[in-house]
PDB file of N, CA and C in Angstrom:
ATOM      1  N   UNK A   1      22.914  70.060-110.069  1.00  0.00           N
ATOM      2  CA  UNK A   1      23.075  69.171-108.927  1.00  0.00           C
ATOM      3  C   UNK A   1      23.652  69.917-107.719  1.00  0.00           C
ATOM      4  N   UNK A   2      24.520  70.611-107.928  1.00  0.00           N
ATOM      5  CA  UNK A   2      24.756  71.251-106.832  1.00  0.00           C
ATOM      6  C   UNK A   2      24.365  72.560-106.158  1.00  0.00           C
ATOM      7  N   UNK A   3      23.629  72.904-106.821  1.00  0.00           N
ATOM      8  CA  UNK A   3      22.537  73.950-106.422  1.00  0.00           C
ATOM      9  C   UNK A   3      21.317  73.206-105.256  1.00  0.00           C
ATOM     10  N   UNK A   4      21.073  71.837-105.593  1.00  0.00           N
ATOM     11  CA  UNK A   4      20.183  71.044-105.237  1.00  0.00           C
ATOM     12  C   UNK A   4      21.054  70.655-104.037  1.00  0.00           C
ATOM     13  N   UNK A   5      22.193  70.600-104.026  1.00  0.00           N
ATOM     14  CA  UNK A   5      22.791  69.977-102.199  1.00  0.00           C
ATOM     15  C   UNK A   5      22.805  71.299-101.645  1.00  0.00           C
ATOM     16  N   UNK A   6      23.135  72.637-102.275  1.00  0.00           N
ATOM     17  CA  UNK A   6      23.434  73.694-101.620  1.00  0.00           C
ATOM     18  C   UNK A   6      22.236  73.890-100.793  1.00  0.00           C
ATOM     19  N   UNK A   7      20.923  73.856-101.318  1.00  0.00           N
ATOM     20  CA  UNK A   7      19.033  73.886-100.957  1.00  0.00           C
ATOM     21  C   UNK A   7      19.381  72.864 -99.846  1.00  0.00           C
ATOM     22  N   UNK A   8      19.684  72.329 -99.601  1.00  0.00           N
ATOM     23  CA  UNK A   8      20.106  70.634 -98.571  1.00  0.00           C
ATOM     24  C   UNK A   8      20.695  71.556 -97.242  1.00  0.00           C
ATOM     25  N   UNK A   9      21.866  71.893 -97.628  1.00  0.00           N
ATOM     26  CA  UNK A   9      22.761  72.475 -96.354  1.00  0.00           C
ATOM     27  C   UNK A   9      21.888  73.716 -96.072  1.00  0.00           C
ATOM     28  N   UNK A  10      21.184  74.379 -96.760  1.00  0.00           N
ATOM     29  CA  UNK A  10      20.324  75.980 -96.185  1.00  0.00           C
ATOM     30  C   UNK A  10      19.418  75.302 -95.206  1.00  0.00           C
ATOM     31  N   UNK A  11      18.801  74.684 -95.525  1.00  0.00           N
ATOM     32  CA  UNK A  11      17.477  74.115 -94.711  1.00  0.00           C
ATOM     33  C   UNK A  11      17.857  73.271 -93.486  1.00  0.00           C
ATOM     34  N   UNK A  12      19.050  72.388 -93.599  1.00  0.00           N
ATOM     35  CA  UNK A  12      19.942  71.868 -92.015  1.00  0.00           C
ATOM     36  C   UNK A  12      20.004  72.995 -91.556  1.00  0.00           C
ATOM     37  N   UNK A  13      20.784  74.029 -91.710  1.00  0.00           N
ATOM     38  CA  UNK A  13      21.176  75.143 -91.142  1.00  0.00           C
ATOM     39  C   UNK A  13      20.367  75.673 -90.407  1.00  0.00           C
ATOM     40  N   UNK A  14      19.154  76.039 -91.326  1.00  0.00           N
ATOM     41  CA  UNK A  14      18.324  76.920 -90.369  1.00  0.00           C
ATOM     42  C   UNK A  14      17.284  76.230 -89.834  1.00  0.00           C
ATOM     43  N   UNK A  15      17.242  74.724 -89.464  1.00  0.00           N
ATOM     44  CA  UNK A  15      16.460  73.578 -88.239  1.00  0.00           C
ATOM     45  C   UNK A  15      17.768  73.697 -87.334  1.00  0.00           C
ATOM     46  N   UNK A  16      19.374  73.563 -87.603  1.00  0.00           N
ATOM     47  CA  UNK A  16      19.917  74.337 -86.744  1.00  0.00           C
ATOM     48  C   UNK A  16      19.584  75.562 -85.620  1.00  0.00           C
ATOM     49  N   UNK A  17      19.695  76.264 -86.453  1.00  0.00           N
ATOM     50  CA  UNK A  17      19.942  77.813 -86.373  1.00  0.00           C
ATOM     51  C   UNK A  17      18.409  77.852 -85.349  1.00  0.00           C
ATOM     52  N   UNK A  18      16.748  77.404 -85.965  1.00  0.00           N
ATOM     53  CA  UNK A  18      15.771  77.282 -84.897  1.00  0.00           C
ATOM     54  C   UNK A  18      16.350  76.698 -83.801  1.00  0.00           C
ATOM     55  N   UNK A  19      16.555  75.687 -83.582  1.00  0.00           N
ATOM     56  CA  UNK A  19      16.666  74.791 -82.234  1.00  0.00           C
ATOM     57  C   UNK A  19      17.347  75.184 -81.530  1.00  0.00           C
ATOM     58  N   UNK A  20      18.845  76.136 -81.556  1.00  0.00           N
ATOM     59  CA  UNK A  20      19.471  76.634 -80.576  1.00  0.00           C
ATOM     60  C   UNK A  20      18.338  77.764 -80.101  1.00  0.00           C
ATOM     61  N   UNK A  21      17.722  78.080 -80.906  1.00  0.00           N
ATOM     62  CA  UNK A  21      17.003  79.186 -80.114  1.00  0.00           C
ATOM     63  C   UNK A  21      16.258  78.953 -79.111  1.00  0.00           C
ATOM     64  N   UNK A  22      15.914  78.008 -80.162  1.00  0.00           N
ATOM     65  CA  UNK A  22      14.470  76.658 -78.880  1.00  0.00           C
ATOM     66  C   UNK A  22      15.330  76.710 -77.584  1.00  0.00           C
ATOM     67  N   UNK A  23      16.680  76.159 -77.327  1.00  0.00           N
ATOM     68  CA  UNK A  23      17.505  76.102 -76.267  1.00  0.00           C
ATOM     69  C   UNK A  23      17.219  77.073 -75.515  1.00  0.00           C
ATOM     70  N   UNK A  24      17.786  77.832 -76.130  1.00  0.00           N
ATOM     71  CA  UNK A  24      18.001  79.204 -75.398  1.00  0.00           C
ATOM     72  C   UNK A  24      16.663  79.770 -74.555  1.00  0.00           C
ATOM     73  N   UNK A  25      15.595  80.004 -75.802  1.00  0.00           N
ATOM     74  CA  UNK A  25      14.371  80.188 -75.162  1.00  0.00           C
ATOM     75  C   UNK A  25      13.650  79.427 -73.574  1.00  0.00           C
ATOM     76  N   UNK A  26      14.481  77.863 -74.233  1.00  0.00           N
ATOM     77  CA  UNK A  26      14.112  76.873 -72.801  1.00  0.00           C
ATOM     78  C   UNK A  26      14.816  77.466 -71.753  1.00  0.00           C
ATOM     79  N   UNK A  27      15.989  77.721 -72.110  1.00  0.00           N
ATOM     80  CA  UNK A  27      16.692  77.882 -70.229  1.00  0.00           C
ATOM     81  C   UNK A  27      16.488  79.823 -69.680  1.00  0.00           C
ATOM     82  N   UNK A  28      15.741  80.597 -70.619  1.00  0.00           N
ATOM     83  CA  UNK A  28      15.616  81.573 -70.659  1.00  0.00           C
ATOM     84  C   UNK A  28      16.526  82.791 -70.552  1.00  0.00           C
ATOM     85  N   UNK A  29      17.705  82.779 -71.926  1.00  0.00           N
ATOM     86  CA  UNK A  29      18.292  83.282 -71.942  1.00  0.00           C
ATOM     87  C   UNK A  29      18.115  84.689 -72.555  1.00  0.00           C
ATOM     88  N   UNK A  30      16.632  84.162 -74.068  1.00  0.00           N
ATOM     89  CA  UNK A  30      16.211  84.906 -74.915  1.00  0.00           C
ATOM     90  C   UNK A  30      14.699  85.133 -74.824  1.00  0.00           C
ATOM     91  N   UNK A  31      14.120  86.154 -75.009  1.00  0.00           N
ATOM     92  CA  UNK A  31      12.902  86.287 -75.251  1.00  0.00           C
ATOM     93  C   UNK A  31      11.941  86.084 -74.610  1.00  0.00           C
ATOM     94  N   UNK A  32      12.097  85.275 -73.993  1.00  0.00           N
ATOM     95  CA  UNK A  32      11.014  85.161 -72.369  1.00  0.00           C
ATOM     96  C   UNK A  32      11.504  85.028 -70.813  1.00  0.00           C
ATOM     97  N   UNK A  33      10.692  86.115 -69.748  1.00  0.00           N
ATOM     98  CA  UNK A  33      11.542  85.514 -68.629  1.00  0.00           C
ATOM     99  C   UNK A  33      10.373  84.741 -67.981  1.00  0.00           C
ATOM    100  N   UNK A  34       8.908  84.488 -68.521  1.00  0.00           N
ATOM    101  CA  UNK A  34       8.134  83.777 -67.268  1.00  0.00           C
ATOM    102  C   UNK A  34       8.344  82.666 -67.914  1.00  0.00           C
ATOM    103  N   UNK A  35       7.761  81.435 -67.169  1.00  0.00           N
ATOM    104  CA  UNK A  35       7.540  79.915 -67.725  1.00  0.00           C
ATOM    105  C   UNK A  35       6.792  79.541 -68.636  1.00  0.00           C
ATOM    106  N   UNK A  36       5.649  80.286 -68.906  1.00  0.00           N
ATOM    107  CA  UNK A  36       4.415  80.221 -69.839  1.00  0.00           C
ATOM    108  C   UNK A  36       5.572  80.610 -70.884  1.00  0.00           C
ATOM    109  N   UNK A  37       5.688  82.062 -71.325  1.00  0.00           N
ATOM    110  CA  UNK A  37       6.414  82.411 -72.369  1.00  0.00           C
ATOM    111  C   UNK A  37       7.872  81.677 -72.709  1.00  0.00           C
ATOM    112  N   UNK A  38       8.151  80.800 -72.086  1.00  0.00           N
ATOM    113  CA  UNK A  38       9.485  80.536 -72.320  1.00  0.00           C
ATOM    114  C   UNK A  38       9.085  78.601 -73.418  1.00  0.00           C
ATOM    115  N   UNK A  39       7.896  78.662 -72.804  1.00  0.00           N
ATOM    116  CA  UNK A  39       7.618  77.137 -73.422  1.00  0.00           C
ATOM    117  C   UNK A  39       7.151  77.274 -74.314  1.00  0.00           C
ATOM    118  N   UNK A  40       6.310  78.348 -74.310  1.00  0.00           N
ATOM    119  CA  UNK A  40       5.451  78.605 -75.481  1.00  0.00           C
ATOM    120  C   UNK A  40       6.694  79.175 -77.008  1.00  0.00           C
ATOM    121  N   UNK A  41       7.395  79.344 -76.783  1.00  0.00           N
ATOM    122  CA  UNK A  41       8.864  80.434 -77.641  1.00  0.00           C
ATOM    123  C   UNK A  41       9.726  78.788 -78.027  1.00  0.00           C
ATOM    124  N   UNK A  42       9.915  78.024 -76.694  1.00  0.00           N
ATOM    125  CA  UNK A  42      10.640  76.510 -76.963  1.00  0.00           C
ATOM    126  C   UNK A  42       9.814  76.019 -77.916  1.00  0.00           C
ATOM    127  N   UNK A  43       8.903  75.673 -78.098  1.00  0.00           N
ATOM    128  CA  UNK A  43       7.675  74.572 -79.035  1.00  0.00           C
ATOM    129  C   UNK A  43       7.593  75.525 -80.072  1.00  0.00           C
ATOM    130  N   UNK A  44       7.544  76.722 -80.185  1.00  0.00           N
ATOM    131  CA  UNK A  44       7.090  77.234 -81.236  1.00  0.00           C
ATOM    132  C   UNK A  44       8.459  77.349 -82.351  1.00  0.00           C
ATOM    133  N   UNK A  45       9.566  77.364 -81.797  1.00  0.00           N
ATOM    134  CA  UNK A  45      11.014  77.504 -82.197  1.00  0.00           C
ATOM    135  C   UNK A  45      11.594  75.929 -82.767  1.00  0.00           C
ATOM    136  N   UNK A  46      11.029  74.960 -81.783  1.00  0.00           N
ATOM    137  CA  UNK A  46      11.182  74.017 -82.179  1.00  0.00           C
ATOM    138  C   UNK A  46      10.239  73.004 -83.305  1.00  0.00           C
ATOM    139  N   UNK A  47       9.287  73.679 -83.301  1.00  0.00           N
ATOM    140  CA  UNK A  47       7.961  73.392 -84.498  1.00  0.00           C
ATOM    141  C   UNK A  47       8.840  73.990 -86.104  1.00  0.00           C
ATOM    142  N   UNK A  48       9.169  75.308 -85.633  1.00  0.00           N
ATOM    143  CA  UNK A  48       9.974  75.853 -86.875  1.00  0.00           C
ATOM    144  C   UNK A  48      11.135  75.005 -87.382  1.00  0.00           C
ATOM    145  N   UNK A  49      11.680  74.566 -86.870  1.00  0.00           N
ATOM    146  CA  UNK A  49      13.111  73.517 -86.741  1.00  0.00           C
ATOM    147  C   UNK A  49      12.606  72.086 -87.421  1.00  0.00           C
ATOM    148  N   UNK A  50      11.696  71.749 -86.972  1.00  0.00           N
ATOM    149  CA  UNK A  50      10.858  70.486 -87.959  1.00  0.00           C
ATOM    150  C   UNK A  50      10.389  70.794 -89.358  1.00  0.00           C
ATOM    151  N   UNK A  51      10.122  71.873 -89.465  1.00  0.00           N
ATOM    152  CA  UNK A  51       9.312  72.227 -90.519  1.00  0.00           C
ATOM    153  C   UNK A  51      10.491  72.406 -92.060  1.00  0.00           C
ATOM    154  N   UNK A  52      11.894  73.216 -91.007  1.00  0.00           N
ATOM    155  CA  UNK A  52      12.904  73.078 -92.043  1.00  0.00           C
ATOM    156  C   UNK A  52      13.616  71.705 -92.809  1.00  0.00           C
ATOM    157  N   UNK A  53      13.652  70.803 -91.625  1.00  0.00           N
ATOM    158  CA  UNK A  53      13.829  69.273 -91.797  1.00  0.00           C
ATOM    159  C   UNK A  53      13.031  68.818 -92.584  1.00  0.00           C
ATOM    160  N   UNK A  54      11.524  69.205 -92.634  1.00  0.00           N
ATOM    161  CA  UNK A  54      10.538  68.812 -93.760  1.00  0.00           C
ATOM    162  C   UNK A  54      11.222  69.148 -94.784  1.00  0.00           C
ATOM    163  N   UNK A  55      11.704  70.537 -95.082  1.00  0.00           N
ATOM    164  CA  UNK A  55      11.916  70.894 -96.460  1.00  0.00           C
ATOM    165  C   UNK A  55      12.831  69.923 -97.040  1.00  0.00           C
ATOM    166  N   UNK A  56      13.888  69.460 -96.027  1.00  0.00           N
ATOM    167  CA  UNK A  56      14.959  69.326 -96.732  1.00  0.00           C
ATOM    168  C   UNK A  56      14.405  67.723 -96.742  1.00  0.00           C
ATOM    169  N   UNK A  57      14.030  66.856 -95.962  1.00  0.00           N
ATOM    170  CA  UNK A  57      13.725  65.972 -96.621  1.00  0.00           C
ATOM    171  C   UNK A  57      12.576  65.649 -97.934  1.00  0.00           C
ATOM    172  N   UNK A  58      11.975  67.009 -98.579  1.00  0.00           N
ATOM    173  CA  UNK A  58      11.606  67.130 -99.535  1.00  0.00           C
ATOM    174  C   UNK A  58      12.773  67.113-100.589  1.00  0.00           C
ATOM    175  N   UNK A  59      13.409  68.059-100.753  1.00  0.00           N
ATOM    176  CA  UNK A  59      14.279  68.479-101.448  1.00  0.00           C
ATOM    177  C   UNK A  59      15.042  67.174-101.452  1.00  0.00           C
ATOM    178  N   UNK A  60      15.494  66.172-100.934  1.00  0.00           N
ATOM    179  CA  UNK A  60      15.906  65.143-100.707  1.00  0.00           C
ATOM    180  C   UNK A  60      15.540  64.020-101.784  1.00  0.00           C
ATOM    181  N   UNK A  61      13.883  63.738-101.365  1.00  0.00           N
ATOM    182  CA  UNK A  61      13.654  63.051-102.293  1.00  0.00           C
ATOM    183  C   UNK A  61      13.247  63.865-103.487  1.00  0.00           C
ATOM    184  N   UNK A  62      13.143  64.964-103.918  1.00  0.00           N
ATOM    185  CA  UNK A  62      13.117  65.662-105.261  1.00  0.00           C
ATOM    186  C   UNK A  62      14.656  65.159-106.281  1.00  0.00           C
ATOM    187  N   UNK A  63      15.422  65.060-105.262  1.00  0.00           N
ATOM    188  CA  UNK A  63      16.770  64.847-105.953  1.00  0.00           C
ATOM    189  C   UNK A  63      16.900  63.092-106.086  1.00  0.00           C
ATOM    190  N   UNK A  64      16.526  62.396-105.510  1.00  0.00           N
ATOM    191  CA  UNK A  64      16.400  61.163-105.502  1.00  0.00           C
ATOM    192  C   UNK A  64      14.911  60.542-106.474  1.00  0.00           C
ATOM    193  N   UNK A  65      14.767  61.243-106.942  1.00  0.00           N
ATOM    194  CA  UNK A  65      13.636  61.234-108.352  1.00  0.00           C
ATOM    195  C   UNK A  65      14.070  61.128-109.043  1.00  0.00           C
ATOM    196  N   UNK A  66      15.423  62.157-109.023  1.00  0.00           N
ATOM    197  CA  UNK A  66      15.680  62.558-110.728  1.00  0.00           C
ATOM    198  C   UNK A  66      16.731  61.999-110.979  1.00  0.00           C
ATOM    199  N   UNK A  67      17.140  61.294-110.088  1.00  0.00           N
ATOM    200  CA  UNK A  67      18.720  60.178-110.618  1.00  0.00           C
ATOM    201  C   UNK A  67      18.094  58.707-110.964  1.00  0.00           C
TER     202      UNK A  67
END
């Protein structure tokens, strides 16, 4: 069971850990200085950030199966 919340907090973390980047990328602190590249780095950073939220609401109901 607690291996299964630990999988929970990794995957918040790093839809965290994407989205500040997304930030960053938006106000162009990181990785892009034109407008094209800076939106294109936001959406793509922030696509990654959903995708971790997927996991964990997998992992979510994987654990809500088995109780």
């Amino acid at each position: 069971m607690a291996i299964k919340i630990s999988k929970q907090i990794v995957w918040l973390l790093l839809a965290a850990v994407s989205w500040i980047i997304a930030l960053l990328a938006a106000t162009g602190n990181i990785l892009a200085d034109d407008t094209t590249g800076r939106l294109i780095y936001t959406i793509a950073w922030a696509a990654i950030g959903l995708g971790w939220i997927g996991r964990y609401m997998i992992e979510k109901r994987k654990i809500a199966k088995l109780e």
